[in-house]
N, C-alpha and C. Protein backbone atom coordinates (compact mmCIF):
# COMPACT_ATOMS: atom_id res chain seq x y z
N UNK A 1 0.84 -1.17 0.00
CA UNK A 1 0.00 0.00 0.00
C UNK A 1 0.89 1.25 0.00
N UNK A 2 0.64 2.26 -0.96
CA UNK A 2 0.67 3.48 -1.00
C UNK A 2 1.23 4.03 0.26
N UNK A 3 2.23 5.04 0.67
CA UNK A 3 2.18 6.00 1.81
C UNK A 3 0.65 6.47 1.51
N UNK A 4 0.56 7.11 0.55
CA UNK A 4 -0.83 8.42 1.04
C UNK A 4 -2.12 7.56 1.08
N UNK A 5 -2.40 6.45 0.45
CA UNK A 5 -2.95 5.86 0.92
C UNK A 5 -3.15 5.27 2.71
N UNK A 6 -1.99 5.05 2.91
CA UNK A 6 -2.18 5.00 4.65
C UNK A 6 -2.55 6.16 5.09
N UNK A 7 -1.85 7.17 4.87
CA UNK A 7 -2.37 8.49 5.52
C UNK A 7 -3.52 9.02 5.43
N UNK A 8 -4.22 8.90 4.10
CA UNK A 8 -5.38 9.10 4.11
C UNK A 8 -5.88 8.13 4.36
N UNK A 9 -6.62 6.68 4.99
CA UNK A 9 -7.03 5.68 5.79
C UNK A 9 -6.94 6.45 7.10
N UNK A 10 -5.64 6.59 7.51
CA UNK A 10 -5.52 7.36 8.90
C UNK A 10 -5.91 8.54 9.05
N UNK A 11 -6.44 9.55 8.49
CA UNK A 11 -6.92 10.27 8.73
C UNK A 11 -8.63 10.33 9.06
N UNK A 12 -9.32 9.15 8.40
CA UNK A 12 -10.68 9.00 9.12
C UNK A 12 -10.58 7.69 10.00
N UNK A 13 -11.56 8.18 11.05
CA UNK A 13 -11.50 7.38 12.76
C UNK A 13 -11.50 6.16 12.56
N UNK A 14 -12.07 5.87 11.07
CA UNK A 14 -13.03 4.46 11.20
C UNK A 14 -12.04 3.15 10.84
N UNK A 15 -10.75 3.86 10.31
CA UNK A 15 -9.95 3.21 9.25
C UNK A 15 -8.58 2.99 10.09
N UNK A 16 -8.42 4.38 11.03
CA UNK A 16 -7.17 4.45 11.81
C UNK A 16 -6.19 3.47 12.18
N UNK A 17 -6.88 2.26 12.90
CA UNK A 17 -5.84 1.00 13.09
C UNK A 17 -5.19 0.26 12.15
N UNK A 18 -6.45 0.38 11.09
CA UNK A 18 -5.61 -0.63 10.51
C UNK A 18 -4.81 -0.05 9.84
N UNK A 19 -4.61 1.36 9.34
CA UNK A 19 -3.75 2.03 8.80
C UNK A 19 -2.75 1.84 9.07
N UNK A 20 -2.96 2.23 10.49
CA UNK A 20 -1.61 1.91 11.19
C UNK A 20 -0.88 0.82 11.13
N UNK A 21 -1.21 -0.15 11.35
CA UNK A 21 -1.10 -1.51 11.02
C UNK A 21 -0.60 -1.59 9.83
N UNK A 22 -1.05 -1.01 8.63
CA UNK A 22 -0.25 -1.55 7.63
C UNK A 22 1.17 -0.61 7.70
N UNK A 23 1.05 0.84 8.06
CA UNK A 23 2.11 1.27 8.36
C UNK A 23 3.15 0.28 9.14
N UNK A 24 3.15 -0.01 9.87
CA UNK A 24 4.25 -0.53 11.11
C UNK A 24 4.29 -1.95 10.29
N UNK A 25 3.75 -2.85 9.64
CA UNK A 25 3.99 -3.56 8.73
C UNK A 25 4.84 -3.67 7.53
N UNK A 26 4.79 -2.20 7.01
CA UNK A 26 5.28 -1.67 6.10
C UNK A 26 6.97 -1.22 6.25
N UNK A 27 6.88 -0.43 7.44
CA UNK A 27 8.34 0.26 7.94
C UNK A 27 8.84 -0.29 8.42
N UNK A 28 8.47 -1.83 9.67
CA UNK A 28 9.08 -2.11 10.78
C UNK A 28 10.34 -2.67 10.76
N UNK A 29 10.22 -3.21 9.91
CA UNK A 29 11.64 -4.06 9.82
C UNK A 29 12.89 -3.38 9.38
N UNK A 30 12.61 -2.57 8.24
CA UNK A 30 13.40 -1.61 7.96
C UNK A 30 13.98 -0.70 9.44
N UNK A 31 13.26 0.18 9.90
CA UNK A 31 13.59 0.65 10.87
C UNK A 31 14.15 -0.42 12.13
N UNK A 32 13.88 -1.91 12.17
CA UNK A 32 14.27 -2.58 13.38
C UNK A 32 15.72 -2.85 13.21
N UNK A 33 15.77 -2.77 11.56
CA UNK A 33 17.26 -2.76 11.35
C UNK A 33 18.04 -1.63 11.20
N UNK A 34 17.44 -0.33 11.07
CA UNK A 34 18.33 0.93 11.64
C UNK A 34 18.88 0.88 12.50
N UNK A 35 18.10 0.99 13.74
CA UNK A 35 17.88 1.05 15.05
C UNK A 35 19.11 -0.16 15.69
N UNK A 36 18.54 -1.27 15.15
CA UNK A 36 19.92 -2.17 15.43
C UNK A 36 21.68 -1.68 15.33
N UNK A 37 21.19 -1.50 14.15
CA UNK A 37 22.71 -0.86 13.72
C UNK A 37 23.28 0.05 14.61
N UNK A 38 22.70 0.90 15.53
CA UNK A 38 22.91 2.16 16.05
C UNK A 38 23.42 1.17 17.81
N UNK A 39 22.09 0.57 17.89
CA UNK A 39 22.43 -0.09 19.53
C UNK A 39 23.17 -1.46 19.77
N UNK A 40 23.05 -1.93 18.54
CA UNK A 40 23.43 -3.49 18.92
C UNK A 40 22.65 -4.52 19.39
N UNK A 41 22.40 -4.09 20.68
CA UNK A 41 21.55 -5.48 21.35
C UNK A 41 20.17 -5.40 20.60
N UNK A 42 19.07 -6.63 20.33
CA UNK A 42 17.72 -7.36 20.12
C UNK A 42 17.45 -6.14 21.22
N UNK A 43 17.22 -6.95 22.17
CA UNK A 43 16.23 -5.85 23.07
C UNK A 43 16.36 -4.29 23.20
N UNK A 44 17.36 -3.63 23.24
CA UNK A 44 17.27 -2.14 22.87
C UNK A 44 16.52 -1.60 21.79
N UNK A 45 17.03 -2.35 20.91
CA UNK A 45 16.48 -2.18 19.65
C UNK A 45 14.96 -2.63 19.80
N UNK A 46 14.38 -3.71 20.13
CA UNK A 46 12.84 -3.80 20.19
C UNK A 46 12.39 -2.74 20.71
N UNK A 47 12.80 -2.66 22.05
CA UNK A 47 12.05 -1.43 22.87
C UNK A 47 11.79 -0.13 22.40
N UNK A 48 13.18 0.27 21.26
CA UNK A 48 13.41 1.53 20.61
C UNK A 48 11.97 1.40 19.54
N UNK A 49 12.23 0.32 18.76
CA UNK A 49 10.90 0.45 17.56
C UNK A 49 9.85 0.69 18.14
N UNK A 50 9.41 0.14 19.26
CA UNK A 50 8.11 0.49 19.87
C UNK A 50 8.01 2.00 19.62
N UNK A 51 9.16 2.35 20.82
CA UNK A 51 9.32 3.77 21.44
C UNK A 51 8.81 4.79 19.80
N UNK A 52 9.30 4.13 18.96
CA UNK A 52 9.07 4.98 17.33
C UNK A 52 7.89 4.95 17.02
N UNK A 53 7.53 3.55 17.09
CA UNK A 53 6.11 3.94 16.46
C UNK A 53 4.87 4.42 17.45
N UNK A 54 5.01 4.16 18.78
CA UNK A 54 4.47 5.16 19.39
C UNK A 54 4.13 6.50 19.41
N UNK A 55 5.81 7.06 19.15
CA UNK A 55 5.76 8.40 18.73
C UNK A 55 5.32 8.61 17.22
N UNK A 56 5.12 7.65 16.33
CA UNK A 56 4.98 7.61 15.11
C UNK A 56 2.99 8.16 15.20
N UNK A 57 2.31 6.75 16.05
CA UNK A 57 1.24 7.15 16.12
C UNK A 57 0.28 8.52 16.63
N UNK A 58 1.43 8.97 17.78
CA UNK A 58 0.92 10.25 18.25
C UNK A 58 0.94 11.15 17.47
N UNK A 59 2.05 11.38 16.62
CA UNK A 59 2.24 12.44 15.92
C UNK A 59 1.92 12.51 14.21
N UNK A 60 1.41 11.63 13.63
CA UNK A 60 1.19 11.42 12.22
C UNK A 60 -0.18 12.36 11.64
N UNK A 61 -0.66 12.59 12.85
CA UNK A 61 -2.02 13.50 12.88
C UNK A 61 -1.76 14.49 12.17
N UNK A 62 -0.25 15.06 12.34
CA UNK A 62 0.47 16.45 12.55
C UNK A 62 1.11 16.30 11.19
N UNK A 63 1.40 15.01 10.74
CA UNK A 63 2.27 14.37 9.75
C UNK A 63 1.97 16.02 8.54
N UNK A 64 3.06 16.97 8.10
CA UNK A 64 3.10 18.09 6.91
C UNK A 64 3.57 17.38 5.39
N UNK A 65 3.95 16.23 5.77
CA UNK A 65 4.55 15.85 4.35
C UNK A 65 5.46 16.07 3.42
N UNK A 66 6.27 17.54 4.34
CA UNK A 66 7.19 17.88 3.77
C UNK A 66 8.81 17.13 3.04
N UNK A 67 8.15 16.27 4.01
CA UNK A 67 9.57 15.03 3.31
C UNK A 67 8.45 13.84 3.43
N UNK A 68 9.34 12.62 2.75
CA UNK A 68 8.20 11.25 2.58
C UNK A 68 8.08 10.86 3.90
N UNK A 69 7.04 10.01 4.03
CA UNK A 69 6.32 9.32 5.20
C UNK A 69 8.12 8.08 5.89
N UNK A 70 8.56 7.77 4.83
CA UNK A 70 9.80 7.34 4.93
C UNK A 70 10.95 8.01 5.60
N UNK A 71 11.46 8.77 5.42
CA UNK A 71 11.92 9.56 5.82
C UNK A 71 11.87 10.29 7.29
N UNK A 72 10.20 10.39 7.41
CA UNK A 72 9.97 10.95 8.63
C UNK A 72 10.34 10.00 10.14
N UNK A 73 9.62 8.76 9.47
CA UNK A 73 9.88 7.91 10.59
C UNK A 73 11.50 7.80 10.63
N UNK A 74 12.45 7.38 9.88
CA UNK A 74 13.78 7.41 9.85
C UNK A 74 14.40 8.45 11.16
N UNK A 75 13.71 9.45 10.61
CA UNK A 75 14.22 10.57 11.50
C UNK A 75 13.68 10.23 13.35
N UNK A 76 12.82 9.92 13.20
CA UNK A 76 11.95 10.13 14.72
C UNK A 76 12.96 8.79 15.00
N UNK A 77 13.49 7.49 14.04
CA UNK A 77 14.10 6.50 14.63
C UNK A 77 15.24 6.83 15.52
N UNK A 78 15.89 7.99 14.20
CA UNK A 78 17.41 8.10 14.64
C UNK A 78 17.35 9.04 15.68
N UNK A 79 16.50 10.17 16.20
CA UNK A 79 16.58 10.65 16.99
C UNK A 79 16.11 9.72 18.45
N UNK A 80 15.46 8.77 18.49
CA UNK A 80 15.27 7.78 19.36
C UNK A 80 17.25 7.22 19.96
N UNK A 81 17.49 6.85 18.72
CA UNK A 81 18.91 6.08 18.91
C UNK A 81 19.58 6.76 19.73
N UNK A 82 19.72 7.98 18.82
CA UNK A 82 20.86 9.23 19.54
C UNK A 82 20.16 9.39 21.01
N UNK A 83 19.34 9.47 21.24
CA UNK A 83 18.81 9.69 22.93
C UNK A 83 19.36 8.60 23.45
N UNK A 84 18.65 7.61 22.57
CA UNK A 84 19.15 6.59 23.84
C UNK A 84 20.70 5.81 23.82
N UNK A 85 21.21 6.27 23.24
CA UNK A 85 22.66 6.50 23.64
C UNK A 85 23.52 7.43 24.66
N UNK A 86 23.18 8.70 24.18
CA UNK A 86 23.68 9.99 25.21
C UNK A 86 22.87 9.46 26.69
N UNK A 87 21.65 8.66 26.88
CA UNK A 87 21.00 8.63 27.59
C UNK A 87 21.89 7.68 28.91
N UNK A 88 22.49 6.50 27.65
CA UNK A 88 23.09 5.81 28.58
C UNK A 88 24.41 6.15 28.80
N UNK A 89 24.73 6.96 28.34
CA UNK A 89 26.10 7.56 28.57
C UNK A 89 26.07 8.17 29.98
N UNK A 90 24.96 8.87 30.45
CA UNK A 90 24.52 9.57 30.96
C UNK A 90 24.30 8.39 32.45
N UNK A 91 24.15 7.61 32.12
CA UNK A 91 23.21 6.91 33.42
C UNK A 91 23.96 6.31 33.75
N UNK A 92 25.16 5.60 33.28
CA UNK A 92 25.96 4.91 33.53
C UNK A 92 27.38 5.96 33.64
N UNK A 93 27.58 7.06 33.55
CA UNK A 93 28.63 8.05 33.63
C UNK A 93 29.86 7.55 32.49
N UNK A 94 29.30 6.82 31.66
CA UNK A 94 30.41 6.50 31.05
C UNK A 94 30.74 7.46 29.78
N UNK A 95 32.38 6.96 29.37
CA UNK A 95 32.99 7.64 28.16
C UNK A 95 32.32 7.26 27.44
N UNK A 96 32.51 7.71 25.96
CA UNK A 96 32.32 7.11 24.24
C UNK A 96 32.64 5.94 23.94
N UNK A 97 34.02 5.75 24.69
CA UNK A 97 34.64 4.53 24.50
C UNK A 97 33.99 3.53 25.09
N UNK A 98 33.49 3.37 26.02
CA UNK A 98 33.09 2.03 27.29
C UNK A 98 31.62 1.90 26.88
N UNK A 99 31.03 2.69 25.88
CA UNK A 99 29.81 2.58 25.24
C UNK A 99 29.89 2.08 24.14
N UNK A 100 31.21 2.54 23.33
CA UNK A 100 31.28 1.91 22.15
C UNK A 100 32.33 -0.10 22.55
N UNK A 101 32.82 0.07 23.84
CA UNK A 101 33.13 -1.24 24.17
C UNK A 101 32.20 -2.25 24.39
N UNK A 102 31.04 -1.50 25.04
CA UNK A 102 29.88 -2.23 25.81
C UNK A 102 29.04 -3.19 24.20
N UNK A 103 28.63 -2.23 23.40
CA UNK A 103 28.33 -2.18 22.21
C UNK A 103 29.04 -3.45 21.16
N UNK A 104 30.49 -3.20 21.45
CA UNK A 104 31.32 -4.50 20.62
C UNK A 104 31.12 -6.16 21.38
N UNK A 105 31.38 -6.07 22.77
CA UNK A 105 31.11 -6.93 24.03
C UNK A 105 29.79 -8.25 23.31
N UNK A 106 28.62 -6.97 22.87
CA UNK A 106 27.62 -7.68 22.93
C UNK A 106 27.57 -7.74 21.24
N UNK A 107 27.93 -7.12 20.51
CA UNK A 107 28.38 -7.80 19.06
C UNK A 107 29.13 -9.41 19.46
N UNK A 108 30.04 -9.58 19.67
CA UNK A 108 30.45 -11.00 19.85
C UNK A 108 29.89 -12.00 20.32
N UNK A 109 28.76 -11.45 21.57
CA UNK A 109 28.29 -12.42 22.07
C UNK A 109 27.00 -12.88 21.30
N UNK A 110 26.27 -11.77 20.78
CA UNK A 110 25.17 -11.82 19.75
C UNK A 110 24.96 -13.33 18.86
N UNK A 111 24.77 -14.71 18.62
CA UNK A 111 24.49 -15.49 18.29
C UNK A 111 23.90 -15.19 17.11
N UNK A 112 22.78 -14.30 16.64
CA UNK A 112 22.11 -14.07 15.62
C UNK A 112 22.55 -13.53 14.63
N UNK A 113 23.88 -12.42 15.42
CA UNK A 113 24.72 -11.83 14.20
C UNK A 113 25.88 -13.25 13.76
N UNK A 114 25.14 -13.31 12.14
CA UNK A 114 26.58 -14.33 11.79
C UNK A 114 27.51 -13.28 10.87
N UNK A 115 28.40 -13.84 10.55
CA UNK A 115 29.09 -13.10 9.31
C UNK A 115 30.58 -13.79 9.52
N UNK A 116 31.25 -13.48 8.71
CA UNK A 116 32.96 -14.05 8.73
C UNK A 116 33.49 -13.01 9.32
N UNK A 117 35.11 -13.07 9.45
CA UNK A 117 36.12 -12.35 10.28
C UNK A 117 36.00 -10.86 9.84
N UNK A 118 35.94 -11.02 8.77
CA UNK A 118 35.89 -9.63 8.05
C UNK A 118 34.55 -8.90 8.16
N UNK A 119 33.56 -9.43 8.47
CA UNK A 119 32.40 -8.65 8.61
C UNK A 119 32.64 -7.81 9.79
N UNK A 120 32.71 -8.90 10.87
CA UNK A 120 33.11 -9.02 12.26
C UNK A 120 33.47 -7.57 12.59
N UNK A 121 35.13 -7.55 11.86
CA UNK A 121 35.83 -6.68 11.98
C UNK A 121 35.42 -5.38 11.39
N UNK A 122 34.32 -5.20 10.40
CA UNK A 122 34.22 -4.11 9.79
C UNK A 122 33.15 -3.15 10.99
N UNK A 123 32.27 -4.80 11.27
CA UNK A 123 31.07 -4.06 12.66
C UNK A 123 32.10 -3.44 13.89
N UNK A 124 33.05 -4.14 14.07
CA UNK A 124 33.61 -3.90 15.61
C UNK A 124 34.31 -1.97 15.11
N UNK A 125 34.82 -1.69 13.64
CA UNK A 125 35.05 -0.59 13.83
C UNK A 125 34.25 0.60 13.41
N UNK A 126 32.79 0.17 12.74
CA UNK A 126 31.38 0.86 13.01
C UNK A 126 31.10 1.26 14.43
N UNK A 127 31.45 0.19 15.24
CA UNK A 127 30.95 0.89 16.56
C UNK A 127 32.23 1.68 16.99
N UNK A 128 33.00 1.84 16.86
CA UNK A 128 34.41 2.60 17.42
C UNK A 128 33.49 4.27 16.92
N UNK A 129 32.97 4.30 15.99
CA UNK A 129 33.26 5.68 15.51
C UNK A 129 32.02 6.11 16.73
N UNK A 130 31.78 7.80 16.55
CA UNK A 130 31.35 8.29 16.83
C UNK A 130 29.65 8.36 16.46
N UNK A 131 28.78 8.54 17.33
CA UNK A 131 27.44 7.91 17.13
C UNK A 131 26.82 8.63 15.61
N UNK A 132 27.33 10.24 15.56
CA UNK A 132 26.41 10.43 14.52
C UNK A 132 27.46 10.23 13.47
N UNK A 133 28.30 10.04 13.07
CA UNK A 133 29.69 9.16 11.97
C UNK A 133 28.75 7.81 11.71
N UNK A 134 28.71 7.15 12.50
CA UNK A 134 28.20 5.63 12.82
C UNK A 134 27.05 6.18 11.83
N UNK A 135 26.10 6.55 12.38
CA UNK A 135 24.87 7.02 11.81
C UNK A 135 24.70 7.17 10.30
N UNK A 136 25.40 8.21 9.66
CA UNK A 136 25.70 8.43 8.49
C UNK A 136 26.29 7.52 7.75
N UNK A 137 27.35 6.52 8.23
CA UNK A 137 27.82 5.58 7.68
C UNK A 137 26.90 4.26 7.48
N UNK A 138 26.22 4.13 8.23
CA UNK A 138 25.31 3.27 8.22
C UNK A 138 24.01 3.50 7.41
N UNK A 139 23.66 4.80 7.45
CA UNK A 139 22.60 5.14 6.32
C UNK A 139 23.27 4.62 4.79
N UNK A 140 24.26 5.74 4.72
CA UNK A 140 24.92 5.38 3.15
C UNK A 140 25.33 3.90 2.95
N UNK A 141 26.07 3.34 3.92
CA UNK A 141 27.02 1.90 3.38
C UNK A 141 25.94 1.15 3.51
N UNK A 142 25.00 0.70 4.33
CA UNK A 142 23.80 -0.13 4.57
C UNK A 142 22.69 0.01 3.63
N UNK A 143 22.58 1.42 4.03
CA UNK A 143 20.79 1.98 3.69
C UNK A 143 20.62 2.32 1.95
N UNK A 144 21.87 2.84 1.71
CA UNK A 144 22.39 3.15 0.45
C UNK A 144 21.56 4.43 -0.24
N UNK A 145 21.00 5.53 1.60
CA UNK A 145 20.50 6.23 1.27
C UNK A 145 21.12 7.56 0.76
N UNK A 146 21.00 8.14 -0.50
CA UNK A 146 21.04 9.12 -0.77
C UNK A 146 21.18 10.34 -0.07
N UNK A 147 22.71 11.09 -0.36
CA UNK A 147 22.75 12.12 0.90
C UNK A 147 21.73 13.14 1.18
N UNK A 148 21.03 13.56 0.05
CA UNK A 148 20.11 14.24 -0.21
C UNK A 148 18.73 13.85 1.00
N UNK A 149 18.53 12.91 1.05
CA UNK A 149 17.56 11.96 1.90
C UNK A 149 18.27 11.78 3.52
N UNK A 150 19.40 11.72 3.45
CA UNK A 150 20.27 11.39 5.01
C UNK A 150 20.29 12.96 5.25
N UNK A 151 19.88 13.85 4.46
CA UNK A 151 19.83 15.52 5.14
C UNK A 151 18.74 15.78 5.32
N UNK A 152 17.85 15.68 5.34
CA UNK A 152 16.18 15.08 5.64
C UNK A 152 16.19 14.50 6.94
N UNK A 153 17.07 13.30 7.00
CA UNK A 153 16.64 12.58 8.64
C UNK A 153 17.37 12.80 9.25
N UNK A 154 18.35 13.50 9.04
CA UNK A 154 19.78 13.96 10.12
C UNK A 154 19.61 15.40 10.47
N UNK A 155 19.15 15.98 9.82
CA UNK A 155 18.61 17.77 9.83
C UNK A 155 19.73 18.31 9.21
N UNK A 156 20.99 17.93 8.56
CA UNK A 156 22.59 18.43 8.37
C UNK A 156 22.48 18.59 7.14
N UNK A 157 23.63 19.20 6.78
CA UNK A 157 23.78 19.62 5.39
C UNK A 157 24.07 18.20 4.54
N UNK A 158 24.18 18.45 3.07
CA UNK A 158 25.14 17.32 2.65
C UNK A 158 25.95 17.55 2.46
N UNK A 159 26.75 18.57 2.27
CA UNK A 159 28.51 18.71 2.28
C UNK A 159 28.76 18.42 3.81
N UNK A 160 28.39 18.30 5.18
CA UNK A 160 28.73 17.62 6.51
C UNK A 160 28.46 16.52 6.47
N UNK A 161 27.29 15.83 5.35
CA UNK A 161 27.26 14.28 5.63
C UNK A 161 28.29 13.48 4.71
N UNK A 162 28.70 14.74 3.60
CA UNK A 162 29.75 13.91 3.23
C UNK A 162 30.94 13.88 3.33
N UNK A 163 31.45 14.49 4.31
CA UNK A 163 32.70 14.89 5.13
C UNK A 163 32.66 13.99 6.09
N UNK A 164 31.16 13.44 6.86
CA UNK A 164 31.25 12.77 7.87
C UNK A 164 31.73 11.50 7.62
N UNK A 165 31.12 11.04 6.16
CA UNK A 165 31.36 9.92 5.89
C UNK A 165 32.18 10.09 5.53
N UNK A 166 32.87 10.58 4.76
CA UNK A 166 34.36 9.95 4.16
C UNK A 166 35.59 10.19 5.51
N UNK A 167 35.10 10.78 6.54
CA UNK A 167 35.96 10.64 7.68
C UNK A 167 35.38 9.09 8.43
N UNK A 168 34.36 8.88 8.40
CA UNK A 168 34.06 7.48 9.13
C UNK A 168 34.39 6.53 8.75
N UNK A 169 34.53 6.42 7.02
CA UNK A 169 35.30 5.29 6.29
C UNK A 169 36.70 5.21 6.60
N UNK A 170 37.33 6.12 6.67
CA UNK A 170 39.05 6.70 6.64
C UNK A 170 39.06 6.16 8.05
N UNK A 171 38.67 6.31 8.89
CA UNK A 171 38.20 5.56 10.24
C UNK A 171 38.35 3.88 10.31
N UNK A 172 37.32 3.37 9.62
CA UNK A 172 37.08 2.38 9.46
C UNK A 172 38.26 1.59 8.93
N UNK A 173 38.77 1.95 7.58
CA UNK A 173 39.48 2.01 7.03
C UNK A 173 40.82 1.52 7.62
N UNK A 174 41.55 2.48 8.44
CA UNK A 174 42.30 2.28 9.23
C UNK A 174 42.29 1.35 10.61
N UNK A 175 41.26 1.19 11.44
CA UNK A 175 41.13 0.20 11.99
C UNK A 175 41.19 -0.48 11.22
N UNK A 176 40.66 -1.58 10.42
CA UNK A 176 40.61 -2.69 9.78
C UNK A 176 41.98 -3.21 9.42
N UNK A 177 42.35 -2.27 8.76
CA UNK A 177 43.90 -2.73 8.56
C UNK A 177 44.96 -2.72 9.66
N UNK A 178 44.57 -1.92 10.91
CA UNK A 178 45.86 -2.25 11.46
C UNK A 178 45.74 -3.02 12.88
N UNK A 179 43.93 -3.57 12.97
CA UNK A 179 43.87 -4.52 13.92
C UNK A 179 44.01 -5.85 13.82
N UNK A 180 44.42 -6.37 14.69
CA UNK A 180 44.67 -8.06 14.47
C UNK A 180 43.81 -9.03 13.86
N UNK A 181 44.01 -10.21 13.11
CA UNK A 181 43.30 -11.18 12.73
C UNK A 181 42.45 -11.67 14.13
């Protein structure tokens, strides 16, 4: 189904759930795998999609359309992530680092994530970078979204998203090569 088709379903009372329904049908997985990317663990990440489409449902009323229905949620995801990161930075008093350790910890232990050495290694220096680096890198290398579209859900320019990224690769980059087998 159509975005404006959902939206218009959701906009009369009678239709609302299931709209919704096909919405969160439609986006969820996509976004469960943003969201992943950003936290790591299954359960953060569940709790976060909720936390989205919650805020998804409250606020779609309001929905201007100024960017796609795609897009919007993206944004309400990643601003979820980024909270709840600084959040736990915050609660736990910890550095960047012991968040981005905590983060690798449970990459290894993760069972569900498979991949070879080299994947391994490419995730362990995704999480090294910095959350909104991570972010951007993960839109483009994953999402294969268009910077044009990652300035939409990031609120940033695209000459900063593409500075960010080609510093997060150069990042990456360099870990990979000069950490151990």
């Amino acid at each position: 189904m159509e975005d404006q088709e959902i939206l218009a379903k959701f906009g009369d009372p009678s239709s609302r759930n299931l709209a919704f329904n096909q919405l969160v049908r439609k986006y969820q997985t996509k976004v469960y795998w943003h969201v992943r990317k950003m936290v790591v663990d299954h359960d953060d990440a569940d709790d976060l999609v909720q936390e989205v489409f919650i805020k998804v449902w409250k606020h779609l009323e309001n929905f201007r359309q100024d960017a796609s229905l795609y897009t919007w949620i993206y944004r309400i995801a990643t601003n979820e992530c980024l909270n709840f990161l600084q959040s736990k930075r915050r609660k736990f008093f910890l550095p960047i680092n012991d968040v981005s350790a905590e983060l690798a910890q449970k990459l290894e232990a993760d069972e569900s994530l498979t991949g070879d050495a080299v994947e391994k290694k490419l995730q362990q220096a995704i999480l090294r970078l910095p959350d909104k680096q991570r972010l951007v890198f993960n839109l483009r290398y994953y999402d294969e979204m268009p910077y044009e579209q990652m300035a939409e859900v990031t609120g940033t320019s695209v000459g900063a998203l593409k500075a960010s990224y080609h510093h997060a690769a150069k990042k990456i980059e360099q870990y990979v090569n000069e950490a151990p087998d």
